[in-house]
Protein backbone atom coordinates (compact mmCIF):
# COMPACT_ATOMS: atom_id res chain seq x y z
CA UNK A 1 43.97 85.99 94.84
CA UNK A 2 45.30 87.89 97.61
CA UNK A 3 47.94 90.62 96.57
CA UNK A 4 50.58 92.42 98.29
CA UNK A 5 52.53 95.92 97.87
CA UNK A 6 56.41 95.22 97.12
CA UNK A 7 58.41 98.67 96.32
CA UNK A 8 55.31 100.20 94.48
CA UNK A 9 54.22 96.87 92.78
CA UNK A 10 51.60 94.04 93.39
CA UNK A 11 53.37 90.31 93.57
CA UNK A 12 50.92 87.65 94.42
CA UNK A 13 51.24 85.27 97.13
CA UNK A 14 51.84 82.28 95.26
CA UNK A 15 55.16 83.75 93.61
CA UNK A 16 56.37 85.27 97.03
CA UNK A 17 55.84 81.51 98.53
CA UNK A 18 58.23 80.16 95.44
CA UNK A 19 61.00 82.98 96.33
CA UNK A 20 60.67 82.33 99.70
CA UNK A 21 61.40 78.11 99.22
CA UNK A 22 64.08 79.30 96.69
CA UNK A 23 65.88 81.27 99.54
CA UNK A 24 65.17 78.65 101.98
CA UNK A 25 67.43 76.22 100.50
CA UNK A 26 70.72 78.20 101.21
CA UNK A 27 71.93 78.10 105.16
CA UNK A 28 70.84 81.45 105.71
CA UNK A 29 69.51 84.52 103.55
CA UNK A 30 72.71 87.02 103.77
CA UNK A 31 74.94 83.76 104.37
CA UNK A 32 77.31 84.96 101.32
CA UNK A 33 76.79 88.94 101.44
CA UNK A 34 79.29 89.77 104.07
CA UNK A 35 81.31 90.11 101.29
CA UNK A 36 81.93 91.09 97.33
CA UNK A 37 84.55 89.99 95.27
CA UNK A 38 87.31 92.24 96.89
CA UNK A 39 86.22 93.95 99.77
CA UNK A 40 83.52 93.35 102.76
CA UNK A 41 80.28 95.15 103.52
CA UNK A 42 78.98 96.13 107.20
CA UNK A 43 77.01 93.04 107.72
CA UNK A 44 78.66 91.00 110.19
CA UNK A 45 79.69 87.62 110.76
CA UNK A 46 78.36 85.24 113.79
CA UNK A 47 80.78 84.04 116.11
CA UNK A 48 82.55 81.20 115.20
CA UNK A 49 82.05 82.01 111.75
CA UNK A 50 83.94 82.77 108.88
CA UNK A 51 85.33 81.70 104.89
CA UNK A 52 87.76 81.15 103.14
CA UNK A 53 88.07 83.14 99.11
CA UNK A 54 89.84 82.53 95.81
CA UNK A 55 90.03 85.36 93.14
CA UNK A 56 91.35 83.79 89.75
CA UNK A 57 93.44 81.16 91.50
CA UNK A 58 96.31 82.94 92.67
CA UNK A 59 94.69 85.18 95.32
CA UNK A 60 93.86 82.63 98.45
CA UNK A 61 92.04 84.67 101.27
CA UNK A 62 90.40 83.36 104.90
CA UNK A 63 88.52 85.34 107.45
CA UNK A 64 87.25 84.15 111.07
CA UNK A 65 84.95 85.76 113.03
CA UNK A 66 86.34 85.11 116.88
CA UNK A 67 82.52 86.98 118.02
CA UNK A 68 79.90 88.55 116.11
CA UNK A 69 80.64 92.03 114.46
CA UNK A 70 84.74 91.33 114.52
CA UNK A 71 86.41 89.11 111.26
CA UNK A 72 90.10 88.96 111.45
CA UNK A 73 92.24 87.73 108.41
CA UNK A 74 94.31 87.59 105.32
CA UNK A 75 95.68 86.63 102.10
CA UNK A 76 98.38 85.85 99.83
CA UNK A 77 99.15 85.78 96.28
CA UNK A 78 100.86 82.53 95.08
CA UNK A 79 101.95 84.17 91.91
CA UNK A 80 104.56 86.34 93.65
CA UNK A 81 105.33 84.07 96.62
CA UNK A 82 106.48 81.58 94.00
CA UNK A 83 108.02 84.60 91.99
CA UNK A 84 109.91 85.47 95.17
CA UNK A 85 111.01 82.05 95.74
CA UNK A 86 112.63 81.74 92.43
CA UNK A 87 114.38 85.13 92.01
CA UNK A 88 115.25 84.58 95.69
CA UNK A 89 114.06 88.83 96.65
CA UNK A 90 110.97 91.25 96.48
CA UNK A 91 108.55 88.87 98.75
CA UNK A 92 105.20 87.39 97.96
CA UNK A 93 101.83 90.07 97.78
CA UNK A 94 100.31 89.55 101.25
CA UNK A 95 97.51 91.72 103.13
CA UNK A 96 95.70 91.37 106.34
CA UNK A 97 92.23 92.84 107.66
CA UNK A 98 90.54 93.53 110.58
CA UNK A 99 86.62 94.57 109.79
CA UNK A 100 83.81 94.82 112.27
CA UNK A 101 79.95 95.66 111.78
CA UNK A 102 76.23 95.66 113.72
CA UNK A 103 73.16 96.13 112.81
CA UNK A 104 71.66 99.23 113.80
CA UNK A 105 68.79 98.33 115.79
CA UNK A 106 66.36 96.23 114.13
CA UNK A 107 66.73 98.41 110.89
CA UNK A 108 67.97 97.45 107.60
CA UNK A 109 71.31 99.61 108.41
CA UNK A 110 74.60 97.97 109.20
CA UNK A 111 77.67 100.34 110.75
CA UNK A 112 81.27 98.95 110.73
CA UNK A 113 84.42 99.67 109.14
CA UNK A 114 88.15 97.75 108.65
CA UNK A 115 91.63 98.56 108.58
CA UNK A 116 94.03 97.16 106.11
CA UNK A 117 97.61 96.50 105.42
CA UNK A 118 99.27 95.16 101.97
CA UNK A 119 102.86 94.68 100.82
CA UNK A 120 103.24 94.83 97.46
CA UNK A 121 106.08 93.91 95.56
CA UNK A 122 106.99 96.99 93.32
CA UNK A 123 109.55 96.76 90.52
CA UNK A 124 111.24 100.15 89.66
CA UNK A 125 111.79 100.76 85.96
CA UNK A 126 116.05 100.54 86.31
CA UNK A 127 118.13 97.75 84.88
CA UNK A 128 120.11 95.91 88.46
CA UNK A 129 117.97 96.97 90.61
CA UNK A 130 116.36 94.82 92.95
CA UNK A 131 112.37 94.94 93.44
CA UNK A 132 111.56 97.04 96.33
CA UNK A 133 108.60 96.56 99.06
CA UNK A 134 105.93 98.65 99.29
CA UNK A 135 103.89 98.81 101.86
CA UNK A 136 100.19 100.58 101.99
CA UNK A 137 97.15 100.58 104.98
CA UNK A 138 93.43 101.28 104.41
CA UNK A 139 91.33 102.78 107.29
CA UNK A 140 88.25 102.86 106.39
CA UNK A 141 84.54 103.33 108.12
CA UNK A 142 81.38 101.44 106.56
CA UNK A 143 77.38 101.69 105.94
CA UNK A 144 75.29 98.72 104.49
CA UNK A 145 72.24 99.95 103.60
CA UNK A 146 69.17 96.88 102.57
CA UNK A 147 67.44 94.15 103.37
CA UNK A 148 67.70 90.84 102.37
CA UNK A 149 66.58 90.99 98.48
CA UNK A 150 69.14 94.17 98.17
CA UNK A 151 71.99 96.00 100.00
CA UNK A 152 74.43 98.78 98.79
CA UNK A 153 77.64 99.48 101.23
CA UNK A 154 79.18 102.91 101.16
CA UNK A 155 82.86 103.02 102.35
CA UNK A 156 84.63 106.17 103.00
CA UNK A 157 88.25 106.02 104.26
CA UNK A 158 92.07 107.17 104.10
CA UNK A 159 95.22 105.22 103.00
CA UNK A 160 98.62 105.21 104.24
CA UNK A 161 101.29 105.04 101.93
CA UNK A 162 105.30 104.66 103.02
CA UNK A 163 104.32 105.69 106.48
CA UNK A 164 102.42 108.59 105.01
CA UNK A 165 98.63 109.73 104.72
CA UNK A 166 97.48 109.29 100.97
CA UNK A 167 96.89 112.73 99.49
CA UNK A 168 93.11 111.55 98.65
CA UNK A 169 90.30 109.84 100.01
CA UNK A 170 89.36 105.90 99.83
CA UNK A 171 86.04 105.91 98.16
CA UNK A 172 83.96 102.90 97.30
CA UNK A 173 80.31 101.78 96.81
CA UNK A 174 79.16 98.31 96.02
CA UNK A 175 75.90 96.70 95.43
CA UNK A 176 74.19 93.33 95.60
CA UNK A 177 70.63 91.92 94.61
CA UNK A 178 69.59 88.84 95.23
CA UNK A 179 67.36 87.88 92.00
CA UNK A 180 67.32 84.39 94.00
CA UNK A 181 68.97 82.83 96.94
CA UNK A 182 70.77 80.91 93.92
CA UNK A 183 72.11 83.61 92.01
CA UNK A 184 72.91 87.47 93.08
CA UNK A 185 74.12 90.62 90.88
CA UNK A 186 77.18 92.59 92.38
CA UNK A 187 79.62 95.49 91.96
CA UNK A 188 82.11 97.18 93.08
CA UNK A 189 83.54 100.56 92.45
CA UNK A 190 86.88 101.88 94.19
CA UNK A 191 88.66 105.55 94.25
CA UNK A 192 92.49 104.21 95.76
CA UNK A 193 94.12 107.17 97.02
CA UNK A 194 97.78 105.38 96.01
CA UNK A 195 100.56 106.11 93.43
CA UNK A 196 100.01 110.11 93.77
CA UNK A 197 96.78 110.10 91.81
CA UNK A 198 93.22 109.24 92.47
CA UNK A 199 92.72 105.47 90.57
CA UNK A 200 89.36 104.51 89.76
CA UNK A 201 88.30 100.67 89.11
CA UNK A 202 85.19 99.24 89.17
CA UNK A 203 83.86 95.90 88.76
CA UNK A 204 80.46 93.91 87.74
CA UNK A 205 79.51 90.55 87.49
CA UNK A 206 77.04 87.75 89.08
CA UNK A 207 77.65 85.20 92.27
CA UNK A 208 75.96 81.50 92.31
CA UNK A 209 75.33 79.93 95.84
CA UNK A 210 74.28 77.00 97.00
CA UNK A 211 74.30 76.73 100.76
CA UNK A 212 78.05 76.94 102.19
CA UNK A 213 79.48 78.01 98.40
CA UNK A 214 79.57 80.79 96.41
CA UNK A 215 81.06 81.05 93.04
CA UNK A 216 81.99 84.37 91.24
CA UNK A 217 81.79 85.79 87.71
CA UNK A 218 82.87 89.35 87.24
CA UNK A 219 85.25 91.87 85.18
CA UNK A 220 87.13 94.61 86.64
CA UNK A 221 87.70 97.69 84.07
CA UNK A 222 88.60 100.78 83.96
CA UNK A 223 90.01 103.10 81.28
CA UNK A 224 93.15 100.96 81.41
CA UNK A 225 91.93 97.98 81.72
CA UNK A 226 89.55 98.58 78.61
CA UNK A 227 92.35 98.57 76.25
CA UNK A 228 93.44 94.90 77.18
CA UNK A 229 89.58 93.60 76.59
CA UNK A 230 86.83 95.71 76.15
CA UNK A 231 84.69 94.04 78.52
CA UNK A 232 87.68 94.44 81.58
CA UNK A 233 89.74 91.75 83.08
CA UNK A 234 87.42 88.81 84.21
CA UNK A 235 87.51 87.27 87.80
CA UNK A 236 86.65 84.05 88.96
CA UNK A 237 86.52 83.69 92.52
CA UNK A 238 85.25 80.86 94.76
CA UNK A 239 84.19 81.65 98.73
CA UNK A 240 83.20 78.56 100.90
CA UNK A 241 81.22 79.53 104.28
CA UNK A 242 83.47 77.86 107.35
């Protein structure tokens, strides 16, 4: 039976042809990885492409790609834009992004970066007072490092806070293995420059696809968040391939 090497280990043939027809049934092999649960990786978008993302129903997100390596977009949070509506101030959560990437070459590295703005509607801890806007930017620059089976993106940025530089770094790394084209293991770990401290959050969990769809399962925790459920706060998202 003929044998080859894969990362130090023999597969046979016959099992690589079954991956191969499992991967085949999707629209493309990194058709879903252009992004995690929160933020994107480095691997672009083709032109005319893009999708649209829900994280636990109240966060509704789209991105278009007008040519390959640029995706322009944004979201909003019903919660607070029905919040908003009803207490007639603060606003409703919204954030845009502009992110770009290429592949370098024909390697298995992809350069890119985004920029980011949010406002956030902040309540103050005063009786009367009304809540105020805050408003916070993300530059960031981007390496996706991987082939198809497995990538890892490394983001290194600043924030702007109030009109003013954060006093830390943005900091992230995020991960995702395909085990099949049908189901994929991700994370995501942050350092947020924002509320004058350093905030660490990181998230785990597993994405379904099949073709255009792509269906979420994750927690976010922290130290925080570990005292509200042990296993963090889950996430359901939803991301549908335009």
């Amino acid at each position: 039976m003929a044998r080859s090497t894969l990362a130090g280990r023999f597969v046979s043939e016959p099992t690589r042809q079954t991956f191969r027809k499992l991967r085949n049934r999707t629209s493309g092999p990194t058709v879903h990885d252009n992004h995690y649960v929160f933020g994107p990786s480095a691997i672009p978008i083709e032109s005319g492409g893009g999708y649209y993302q829900n994280v636990s129903i109240l966060m509704h997100s789209a991105f278009y790609a007008p040519f390959t390596g640029l995706t322009i977009g944004g979201g909003l949070q019903v919660g607070s834009l029905i919040s908003s509506i009803a207490t007639k101030s603060g606003g409703p959560i919204v954030h845009l992004r502009i992110n770009g990437g290429a592949q370098l070459a024909r390697s298995h590295v992809y350069l890119g970066g985004f920029a980011m703005g949010a406002r956030i509607t902040a309540s103050i801890p005063f009786e009367n007072t009304e809540p105020i806007p805050l408003t916070i930017g993300l530059f960031a620059a981007q390496g996706t490092f991987g082939g198809e089976l497995l990538h890892i993106t490394t983001t290194v940025g600043w924030g702007v806070e109030n009109g003013a530089l954060t006093r830390g770094p943005l900091l992230g790394i995020s991960g995702l293995w395909h085990i099949t084209d049908l189901v994929c293991v991700l994370t995501e770990n942050w350092q947020l420059p924002f509320v004058d401290r350093e905030y660490r959050v990181f998230s785990y969990g597993v994405r379904f696809t099949h073709r255009k769809m792509g269906f979420d399962i994750a927690f976010a925790n922290n130290k925080d968040l570990s005292d509200f459920f042990i296993l963090g706060v889950p996430l359901v998202g939803f991301s549908l391939r335009l």
